[in-house]
PDB file of N, CA and C in Angstrom:
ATOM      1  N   UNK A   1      89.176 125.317  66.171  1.00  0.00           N
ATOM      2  CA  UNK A   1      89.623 126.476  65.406  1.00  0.00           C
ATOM      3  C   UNK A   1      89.452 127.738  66.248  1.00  0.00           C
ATOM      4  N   UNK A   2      90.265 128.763  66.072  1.00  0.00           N
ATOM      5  CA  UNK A   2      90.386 129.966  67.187  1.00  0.00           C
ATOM      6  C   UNK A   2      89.503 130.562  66.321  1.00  0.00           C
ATOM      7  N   UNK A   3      88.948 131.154  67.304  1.00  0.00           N
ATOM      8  CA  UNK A   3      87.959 132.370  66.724  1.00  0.00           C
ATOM      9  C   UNK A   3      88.008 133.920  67.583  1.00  0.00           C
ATOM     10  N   UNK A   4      88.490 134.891  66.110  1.00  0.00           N
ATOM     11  CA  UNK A   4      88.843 135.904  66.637  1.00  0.00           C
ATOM     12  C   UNK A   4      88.381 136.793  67.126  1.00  0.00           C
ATOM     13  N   UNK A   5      88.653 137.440  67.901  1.00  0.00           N
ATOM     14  CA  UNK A   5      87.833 139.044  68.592  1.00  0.00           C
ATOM     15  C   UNK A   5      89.040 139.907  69.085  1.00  0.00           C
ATOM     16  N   UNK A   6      88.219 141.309  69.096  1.00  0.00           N
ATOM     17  CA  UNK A   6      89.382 142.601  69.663  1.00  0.00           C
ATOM     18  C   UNK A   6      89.724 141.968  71.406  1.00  0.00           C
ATOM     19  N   UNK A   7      90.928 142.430  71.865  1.00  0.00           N
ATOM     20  CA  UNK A   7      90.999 142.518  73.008  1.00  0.00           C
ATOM     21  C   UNK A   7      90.793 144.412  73.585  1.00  0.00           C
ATOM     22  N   UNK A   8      90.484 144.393  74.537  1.00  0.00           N
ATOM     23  CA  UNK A   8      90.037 145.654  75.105  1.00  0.00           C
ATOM     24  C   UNK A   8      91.912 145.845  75.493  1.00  0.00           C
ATOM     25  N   UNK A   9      92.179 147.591  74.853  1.00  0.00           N
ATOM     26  CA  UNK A   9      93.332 147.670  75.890  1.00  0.00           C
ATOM     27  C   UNK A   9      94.780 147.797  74.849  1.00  0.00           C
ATOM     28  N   UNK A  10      94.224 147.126  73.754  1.00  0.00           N
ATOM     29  CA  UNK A  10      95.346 147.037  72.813  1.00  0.00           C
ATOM     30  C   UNK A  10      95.647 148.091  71.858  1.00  0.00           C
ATOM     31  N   UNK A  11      94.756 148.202  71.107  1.00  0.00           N
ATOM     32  CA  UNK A  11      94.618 149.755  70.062  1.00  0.00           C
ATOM     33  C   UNK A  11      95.912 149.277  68.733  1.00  0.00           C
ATOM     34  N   UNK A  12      96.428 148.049  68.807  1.00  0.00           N
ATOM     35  CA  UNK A  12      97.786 148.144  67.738  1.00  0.00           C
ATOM     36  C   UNK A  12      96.850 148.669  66.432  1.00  0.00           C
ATOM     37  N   UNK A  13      95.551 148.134  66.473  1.00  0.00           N
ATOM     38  CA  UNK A  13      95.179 148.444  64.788  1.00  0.00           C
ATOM     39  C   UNK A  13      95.093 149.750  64.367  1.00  0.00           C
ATOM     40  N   UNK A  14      94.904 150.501  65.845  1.00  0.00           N
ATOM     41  CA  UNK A  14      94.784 152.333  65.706  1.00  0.00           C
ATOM     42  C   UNK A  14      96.248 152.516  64.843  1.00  0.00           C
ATOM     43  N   UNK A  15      97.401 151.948  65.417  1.00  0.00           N
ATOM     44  CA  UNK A  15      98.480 152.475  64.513  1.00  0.00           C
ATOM     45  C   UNK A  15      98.966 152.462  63.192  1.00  0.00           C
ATOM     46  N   UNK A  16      98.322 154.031  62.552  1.00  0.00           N
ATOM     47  CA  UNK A  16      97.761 153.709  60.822  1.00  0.00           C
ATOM     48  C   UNK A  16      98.414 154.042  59.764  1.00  0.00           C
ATOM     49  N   UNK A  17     100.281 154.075  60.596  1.00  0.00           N
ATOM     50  CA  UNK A  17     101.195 154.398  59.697  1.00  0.00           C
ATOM     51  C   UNK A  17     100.540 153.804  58.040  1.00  0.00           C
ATOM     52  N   UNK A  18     100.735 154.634  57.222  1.00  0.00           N
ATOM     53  CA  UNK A  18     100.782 154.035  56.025  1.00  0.00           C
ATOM     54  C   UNK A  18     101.865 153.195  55.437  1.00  0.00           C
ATOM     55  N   UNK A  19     103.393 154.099  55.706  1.00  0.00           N
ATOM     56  CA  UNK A  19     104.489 153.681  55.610  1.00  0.00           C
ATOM     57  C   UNK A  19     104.051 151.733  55.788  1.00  0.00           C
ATOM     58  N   UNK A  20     103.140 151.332  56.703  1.00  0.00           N
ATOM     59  CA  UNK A  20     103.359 150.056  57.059  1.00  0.00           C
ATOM     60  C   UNK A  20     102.157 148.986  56.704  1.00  0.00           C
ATOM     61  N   UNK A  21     101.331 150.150  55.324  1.00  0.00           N
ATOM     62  CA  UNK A  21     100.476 149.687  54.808  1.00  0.00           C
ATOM     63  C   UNK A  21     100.097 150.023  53.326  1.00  0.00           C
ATOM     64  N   UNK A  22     101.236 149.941  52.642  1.00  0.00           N
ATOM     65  CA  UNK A  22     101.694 150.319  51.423  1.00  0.00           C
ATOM     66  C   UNK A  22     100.576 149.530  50.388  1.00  0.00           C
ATOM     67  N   UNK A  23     100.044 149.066  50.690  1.00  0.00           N
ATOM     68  CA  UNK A  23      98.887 148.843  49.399  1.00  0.00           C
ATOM     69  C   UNK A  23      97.097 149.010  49.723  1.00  0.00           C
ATOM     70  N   UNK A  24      97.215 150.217  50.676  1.00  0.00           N
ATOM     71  CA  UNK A  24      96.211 150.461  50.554  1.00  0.00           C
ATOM     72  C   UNK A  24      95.009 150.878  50.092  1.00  0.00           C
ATOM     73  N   UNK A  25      95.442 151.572  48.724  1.00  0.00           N
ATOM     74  CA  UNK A  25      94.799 152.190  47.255  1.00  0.00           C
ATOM     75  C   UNK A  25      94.000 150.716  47.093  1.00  0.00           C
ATOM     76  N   UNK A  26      94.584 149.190  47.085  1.00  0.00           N
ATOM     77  CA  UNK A  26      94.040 148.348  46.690  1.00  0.00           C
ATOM     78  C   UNK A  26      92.627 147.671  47.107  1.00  0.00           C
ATOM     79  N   UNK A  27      92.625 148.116  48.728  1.00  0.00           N
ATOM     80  CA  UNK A  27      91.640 147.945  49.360  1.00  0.00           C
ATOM     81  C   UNK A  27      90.280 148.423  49.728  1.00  0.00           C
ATOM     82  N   UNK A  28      91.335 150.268  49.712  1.00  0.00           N
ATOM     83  CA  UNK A  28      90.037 151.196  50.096  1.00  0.00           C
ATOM     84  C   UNK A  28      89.708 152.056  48.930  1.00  0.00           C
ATOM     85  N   UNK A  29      88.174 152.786  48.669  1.00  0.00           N
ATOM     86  CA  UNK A  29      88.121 153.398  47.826  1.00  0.00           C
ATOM     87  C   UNK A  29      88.662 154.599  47.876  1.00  0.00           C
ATOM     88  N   UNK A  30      88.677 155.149  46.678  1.00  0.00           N
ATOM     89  CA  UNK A  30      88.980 156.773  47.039  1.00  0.00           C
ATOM     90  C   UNK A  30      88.569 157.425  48.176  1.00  0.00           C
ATOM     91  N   UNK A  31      87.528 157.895  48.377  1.00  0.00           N
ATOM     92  CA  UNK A  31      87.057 158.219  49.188  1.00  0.00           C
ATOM     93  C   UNK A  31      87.202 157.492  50.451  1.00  0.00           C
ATOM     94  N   UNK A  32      87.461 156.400  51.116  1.00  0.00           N
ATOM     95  CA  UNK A  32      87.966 155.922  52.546  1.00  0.00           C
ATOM     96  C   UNK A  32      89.724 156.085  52.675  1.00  0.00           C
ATOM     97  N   UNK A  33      90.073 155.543  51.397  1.00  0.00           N
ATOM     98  CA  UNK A  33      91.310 156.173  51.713  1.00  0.00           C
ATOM     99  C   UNK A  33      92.201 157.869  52.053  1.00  0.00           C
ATOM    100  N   UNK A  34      91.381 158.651  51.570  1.00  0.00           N
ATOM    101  CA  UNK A  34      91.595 159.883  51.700  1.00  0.00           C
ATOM    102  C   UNK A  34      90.870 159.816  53.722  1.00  0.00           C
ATOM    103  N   UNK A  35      89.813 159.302  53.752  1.00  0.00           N
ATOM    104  CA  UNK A  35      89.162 159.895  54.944  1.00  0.00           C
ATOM    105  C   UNK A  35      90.263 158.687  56.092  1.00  0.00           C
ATOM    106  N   UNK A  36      91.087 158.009  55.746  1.00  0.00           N
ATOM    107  CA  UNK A  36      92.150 156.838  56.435  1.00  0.00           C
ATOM    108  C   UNK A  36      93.336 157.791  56.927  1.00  0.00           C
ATOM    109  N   UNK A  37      93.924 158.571  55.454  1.00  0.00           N
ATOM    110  CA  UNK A  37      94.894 159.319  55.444  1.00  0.00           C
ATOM    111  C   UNK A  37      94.532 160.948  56.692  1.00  0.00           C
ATOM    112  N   UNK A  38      93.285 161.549  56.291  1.00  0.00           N
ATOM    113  CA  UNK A  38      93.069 162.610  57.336  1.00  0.00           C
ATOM    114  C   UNK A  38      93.380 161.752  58.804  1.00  0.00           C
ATOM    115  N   UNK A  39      93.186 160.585  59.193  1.00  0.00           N
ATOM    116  CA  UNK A  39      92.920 159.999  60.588  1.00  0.00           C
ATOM    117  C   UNK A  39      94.368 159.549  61.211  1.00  0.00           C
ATOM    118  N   UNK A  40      95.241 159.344  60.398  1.00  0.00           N
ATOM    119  CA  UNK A  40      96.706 159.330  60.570  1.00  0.00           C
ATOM    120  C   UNK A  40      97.470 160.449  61.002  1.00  0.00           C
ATOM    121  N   UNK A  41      97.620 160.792  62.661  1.00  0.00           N
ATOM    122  CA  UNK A  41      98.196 161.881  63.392  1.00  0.00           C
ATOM    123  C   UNK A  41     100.007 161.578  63.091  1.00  0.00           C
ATOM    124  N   UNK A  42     100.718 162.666  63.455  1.00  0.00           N
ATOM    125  CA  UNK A  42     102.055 163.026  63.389  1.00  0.00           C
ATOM    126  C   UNK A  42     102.644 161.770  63.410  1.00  0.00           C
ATOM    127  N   UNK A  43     102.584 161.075  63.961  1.00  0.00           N
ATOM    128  CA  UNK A  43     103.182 159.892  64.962  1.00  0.00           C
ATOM    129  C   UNK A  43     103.020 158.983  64.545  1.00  0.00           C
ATOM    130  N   UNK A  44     102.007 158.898  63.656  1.00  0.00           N
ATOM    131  CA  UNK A  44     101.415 157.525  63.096  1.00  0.00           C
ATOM    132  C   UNK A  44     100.251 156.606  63.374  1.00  0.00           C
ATOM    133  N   UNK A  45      99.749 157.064  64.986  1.00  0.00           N
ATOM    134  CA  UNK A  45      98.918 156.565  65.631  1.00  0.00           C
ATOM    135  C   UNK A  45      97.152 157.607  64.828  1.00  0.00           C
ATOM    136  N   UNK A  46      96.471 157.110  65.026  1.00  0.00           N
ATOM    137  CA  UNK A  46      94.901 157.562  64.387  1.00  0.00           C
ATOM    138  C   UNK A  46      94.689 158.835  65.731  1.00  0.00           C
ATOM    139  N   UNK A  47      93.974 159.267  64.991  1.00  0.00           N
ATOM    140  CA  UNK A  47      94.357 160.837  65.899  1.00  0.00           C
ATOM    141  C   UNK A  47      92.477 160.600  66.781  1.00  0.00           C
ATOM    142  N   UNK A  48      92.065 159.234  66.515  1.00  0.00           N
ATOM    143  CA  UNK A  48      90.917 159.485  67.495  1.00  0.00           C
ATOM    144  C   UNK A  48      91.161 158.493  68.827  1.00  0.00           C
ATOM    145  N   UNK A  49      92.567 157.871  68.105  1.00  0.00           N
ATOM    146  CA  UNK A  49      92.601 156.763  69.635  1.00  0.00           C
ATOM    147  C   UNK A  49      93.194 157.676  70.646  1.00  0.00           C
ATOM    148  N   UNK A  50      92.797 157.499  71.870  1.00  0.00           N
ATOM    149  CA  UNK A  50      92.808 157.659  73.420  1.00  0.00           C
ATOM    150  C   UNK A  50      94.263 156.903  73.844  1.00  0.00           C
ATOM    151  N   UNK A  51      95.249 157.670  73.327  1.00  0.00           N
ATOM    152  CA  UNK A  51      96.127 156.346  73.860  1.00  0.00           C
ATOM    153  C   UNK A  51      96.550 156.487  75.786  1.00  0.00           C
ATOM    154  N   UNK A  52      96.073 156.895  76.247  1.00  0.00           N
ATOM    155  CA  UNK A  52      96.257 156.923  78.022  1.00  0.00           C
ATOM    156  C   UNK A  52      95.261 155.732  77.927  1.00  0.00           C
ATOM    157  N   UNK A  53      94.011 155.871  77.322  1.00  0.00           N
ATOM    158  CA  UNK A  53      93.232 154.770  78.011  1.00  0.00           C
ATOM    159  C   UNK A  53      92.973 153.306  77.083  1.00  0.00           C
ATOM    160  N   UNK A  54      93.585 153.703  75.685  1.00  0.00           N
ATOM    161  CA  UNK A  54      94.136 152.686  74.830  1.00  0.00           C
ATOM    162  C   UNK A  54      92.455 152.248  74.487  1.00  0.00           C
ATOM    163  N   UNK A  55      92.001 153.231  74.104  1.00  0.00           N
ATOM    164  CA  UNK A  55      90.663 153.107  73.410  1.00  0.00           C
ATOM    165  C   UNK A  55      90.367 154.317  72.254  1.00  0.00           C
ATOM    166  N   UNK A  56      89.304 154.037  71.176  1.00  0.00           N
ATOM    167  CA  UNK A  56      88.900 154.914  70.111  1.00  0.00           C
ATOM    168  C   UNK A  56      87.764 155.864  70.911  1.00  0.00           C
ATOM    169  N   UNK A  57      88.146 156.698  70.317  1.00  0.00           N
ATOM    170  CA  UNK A  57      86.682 157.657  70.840  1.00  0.00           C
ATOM    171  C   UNK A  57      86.000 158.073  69.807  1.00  0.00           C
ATOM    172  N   UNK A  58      86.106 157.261  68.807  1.00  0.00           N
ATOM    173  CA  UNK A  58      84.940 157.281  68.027  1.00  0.00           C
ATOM    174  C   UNK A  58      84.186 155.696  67.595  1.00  0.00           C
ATOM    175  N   UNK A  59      84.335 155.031  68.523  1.00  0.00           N
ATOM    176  CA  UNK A  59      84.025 153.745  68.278  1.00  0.00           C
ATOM    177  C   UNK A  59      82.899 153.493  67.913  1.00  0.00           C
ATOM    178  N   UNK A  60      82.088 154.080  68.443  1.00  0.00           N
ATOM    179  CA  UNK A  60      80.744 153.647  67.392  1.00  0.00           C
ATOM    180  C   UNK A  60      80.353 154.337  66.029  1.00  0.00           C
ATOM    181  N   UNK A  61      81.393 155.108  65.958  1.00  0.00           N
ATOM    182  CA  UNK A  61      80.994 155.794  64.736  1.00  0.00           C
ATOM    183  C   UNK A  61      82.716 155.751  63.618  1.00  0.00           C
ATOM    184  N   UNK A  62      83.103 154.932  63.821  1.00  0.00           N
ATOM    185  CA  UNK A  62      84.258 154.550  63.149  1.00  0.00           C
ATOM    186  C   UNK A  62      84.145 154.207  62.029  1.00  0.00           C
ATOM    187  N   UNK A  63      84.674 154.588  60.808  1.00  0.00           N
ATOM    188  CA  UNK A  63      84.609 154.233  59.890  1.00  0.00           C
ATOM    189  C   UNK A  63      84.691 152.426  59.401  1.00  0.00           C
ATOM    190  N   UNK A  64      83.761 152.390  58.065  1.00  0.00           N
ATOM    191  CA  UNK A  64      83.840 150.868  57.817  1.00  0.00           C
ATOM    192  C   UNK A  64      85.063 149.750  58.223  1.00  0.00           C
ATOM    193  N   UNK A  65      86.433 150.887  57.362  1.00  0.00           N
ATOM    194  CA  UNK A  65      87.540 149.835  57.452  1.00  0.00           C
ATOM    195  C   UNK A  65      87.917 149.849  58.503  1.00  0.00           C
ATOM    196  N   UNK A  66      87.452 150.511  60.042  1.00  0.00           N
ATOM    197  CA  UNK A  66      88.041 149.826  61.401  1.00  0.00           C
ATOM    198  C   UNK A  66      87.252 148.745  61.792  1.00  0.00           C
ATOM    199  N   UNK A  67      86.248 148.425  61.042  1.00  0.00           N
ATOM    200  CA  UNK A  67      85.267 146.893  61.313  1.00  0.00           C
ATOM    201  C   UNK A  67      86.141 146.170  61.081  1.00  0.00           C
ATOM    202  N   UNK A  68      85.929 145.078  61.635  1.00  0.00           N
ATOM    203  CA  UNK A  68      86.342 143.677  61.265  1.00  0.00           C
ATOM    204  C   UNK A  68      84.901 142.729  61.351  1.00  0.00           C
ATOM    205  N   UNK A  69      84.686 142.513  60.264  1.00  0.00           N
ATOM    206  CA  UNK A  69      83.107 142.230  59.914  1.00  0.00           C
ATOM    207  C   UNK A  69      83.025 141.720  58.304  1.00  0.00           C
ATOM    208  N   UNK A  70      82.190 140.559  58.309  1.00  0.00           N
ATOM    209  CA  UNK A  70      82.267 139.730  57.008  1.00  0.00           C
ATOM    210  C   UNK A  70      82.154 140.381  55.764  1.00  0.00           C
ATOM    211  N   UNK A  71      80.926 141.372  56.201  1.00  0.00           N
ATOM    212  CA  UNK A  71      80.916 142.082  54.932  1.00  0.00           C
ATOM    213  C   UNK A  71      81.654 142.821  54.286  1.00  0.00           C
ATOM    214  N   UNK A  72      82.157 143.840  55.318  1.00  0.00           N
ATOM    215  CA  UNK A  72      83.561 144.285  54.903  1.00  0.00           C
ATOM    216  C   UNK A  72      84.795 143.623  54.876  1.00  0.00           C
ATOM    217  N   UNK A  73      85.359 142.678  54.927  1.00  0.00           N
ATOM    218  CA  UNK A  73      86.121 141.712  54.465  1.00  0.00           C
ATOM    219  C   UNK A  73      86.460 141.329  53.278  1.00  0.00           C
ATOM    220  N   UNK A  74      85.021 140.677  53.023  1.00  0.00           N
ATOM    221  CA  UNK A  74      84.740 140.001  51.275  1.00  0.00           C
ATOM    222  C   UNK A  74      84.920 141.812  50.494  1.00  0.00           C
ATOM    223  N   UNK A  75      84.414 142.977  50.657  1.00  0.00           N
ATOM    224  CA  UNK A  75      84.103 144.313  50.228  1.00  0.00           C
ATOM    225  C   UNK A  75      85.693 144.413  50.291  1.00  0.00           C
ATOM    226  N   UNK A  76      86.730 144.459  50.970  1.00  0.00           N
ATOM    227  CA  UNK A  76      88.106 145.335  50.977  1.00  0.00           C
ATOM    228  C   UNK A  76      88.835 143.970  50.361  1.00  0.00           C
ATOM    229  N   UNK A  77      88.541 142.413  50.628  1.00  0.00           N
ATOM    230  CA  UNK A  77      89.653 141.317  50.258  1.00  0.00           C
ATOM    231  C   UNK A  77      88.808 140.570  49.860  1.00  0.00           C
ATOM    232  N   UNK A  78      88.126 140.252  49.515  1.00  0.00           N
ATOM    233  CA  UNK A  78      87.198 139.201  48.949  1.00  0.00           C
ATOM    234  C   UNK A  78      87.423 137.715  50.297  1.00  0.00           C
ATOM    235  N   UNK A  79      87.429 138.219  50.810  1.00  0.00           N
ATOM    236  CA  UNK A  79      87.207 137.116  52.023  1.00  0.00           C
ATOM    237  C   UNK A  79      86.369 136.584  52.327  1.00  0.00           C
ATOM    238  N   UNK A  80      85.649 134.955  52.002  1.00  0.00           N
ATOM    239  CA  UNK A  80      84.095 134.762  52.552  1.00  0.00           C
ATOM    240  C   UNK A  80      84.434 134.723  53.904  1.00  0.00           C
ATOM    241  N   UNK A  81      83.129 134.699  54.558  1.00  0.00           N
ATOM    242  CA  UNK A  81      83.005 134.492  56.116  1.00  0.00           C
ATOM    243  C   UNK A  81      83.765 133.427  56.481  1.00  0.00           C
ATOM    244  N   UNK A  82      83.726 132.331  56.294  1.00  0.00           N
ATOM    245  CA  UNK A  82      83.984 130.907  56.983  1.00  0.00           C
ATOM    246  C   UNK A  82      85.806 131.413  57.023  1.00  0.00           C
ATOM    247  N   UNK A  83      86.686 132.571  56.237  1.00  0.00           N
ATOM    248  CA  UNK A  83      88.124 132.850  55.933  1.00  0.00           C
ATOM    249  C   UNK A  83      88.240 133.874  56.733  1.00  0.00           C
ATOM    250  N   UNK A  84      87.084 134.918  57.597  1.00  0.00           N
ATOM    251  CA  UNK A  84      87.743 135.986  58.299  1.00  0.00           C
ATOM    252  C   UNK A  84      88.284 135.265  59.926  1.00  0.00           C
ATOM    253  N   UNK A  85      88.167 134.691  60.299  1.00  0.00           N
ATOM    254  CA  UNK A  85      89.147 135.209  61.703  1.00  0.00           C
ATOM    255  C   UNK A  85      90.146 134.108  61.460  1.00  0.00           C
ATOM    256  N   UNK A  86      90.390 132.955  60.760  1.00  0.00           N
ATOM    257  CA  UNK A  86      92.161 133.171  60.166  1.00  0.00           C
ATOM    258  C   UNK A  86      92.574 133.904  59.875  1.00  0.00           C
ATOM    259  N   UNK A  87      92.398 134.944  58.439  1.00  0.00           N
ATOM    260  CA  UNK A  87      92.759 136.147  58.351  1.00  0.00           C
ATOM    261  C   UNK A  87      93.053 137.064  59.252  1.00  0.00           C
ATOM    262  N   UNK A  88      91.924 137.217  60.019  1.00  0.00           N
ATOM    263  CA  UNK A  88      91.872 138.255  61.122  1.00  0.00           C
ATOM    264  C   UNK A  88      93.229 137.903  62.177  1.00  0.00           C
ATOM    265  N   UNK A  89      93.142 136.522  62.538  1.00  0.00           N
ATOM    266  CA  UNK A  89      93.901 136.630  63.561  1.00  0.00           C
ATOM    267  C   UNK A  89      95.278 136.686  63.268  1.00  0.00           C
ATOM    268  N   UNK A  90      95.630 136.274  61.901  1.00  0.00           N
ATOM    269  CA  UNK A  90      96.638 136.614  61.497  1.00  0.00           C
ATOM    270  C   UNK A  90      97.604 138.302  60.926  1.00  0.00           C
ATOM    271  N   UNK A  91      96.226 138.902  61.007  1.00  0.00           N
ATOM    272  CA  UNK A  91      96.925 140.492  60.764  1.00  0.00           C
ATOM    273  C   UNK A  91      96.687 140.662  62.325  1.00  0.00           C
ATOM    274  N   UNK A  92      95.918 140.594  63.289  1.00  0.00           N
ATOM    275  CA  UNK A  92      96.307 140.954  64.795  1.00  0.00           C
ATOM    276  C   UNK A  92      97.493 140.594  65.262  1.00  0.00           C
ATOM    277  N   UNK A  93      97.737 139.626  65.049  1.00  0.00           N
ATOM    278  CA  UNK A  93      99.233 138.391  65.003  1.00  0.00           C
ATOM    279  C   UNK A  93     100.448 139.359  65.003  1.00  0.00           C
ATOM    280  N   UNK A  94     100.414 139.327  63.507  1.00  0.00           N
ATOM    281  CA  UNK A  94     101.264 140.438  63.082  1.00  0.00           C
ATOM    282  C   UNK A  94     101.347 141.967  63.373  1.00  0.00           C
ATOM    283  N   UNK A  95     100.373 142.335  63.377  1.00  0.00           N
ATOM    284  CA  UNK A  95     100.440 143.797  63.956  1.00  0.00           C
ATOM    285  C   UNK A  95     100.760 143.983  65.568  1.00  0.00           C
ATOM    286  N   UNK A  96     100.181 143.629  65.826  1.00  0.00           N
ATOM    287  CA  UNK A  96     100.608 143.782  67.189  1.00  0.00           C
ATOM    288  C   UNK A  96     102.293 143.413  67.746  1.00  0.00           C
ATOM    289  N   UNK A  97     102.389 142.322  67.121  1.00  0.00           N
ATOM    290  CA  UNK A  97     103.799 142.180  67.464  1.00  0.00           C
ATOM    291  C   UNK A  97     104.536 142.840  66.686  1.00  0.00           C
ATOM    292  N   UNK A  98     104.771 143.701  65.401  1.00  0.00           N
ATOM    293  CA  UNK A  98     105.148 145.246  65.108  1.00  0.00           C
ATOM    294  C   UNK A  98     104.997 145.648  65.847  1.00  0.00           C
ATOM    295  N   UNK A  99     103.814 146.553  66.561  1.00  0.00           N
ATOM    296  CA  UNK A  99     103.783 147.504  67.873  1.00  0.00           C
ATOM    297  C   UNK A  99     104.674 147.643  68.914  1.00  0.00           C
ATOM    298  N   UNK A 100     104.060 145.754  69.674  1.00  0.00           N
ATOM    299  CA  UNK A 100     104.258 145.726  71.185  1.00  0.00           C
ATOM    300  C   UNK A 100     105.546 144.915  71.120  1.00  0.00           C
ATOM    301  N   UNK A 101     105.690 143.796  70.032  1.00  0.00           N
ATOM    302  CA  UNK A 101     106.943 143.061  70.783  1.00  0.00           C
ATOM    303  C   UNK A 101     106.081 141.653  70.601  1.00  0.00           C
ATOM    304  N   UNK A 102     107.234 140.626  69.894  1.00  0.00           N
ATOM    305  CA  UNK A 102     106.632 139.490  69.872  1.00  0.00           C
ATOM    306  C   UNK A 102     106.503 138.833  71.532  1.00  0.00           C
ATOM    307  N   UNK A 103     107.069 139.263  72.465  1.00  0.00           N
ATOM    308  CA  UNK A 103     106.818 138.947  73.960  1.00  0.00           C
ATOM    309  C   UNK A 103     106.066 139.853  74.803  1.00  0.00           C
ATOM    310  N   UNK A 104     104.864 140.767  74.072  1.00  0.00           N
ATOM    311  CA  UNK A 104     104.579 141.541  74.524  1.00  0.00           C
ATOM    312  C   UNK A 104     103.024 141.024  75.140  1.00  0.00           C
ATOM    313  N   UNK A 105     102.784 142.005  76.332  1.00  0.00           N
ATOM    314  CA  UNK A 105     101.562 141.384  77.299  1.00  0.00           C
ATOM    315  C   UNK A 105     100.380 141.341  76.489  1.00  0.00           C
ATOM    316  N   UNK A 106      99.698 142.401  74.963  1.00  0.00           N
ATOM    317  CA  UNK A 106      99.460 142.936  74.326  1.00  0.00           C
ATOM    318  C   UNK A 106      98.933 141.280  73.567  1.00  0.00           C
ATOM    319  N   UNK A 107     100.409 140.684  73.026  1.00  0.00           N
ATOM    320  CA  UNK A 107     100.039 139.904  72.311  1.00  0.00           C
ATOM    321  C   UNK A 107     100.065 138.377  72.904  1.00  0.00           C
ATOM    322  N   UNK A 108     100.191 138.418  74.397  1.00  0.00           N
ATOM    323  CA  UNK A 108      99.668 137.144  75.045  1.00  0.00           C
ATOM    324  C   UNK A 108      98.104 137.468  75.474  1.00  0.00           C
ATOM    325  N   UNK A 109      97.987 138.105  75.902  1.00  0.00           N
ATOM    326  CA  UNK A 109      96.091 138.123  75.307  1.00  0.00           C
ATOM    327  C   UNK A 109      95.370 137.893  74.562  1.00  0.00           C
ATOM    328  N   UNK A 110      96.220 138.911  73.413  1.00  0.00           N
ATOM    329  CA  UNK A 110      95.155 138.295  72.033  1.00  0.00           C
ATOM    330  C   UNK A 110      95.230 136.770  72.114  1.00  0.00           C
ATOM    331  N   UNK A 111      96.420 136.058  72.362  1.00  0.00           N
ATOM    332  CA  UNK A 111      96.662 134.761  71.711  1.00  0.00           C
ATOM    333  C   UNK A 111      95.770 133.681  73.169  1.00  0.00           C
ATOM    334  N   UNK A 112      95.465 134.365  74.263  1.00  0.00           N
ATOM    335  CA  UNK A 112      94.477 133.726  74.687  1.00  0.00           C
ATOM    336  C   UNK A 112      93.458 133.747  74.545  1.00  0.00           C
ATOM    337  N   UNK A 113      92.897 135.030  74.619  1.00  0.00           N
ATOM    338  CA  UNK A 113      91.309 135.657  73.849  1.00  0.00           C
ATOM    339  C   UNK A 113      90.862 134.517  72.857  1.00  0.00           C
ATOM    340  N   UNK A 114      91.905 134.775  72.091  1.00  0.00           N
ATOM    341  CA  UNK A 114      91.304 133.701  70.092  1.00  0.00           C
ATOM    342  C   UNK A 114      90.995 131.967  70.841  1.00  0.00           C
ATOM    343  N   UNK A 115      92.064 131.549  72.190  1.00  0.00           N
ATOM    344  CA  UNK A 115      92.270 130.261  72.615  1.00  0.00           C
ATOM    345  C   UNK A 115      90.669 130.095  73.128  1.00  0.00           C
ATOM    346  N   UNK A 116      90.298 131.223  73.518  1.00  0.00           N
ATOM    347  CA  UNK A 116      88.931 130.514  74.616  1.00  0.00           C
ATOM    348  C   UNK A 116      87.952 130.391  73.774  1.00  0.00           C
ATOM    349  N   UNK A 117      86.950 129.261  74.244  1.00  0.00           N
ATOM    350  CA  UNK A 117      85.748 128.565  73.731  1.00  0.00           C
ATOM    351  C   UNK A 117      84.922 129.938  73.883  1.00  0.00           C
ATOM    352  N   UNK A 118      84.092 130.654  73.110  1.00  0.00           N
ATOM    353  CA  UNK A 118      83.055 131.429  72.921  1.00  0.00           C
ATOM    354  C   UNK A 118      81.464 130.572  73.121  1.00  0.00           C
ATOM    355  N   UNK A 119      81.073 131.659  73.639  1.00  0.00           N
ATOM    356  CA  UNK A 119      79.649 131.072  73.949  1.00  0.00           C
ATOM    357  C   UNK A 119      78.834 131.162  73.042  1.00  0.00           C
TER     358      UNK A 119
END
């Protein structure tokens, strides 16, 4: 079974069009969704990602819903643990190839990343 993780380099999840996340009231509370909506720049992209170097510059201090983490999972989708990185790898899946392109370099990484045995 693949087991998921970020690839360094990618940032598709920074892109926080709403337009392309139309049920988000369902997930986040008031309060994260308002603080989701301030983080959504002109463009659509999160106004803290770095896109020259295709990193967050607020990464350690990023809000809950940029985790991908059990607890917040089951908390936004009721997801137990043993269900997040199917899930997971399936919205990276998808998002990214929105972004980059289902032939994109972007998303032959991820799809090796998830392939390799973890230690």
């Amino acid at each position: 079974m693949a087991t998921w993780q970020c690839i360094s380099g990618c940032g598709a999840c920074c892109n926080l069009d709403p337009s392309d996340r139309p049920d988000l009231a369902d997930y986040l509370t008031p309060a994260e969704l308002q603080q989701y909506l301030s983080m959504v720049g002109i463009d659509g992209w999160c106004i803290n990602f770095d896109r020259l170097n295709r990193k967050c510059s607020i990464y350690e201090q990023r809000p809950r819903f940029c985790r991908v983490e059990p607890d917040t999972f089951y908390d936004m989708f009721g997801l137990e643990a043993e269900e997040l990185d199917e899930f997971a790898i399936a919205c990276c899946e998808e998002h990214i190839e929105s972004i980059y392109g289902e032939r994109s370099l972007e998303l032959l990484r991820f799809e090796q990343a998830i392939s390799l045995p973890r230690d």
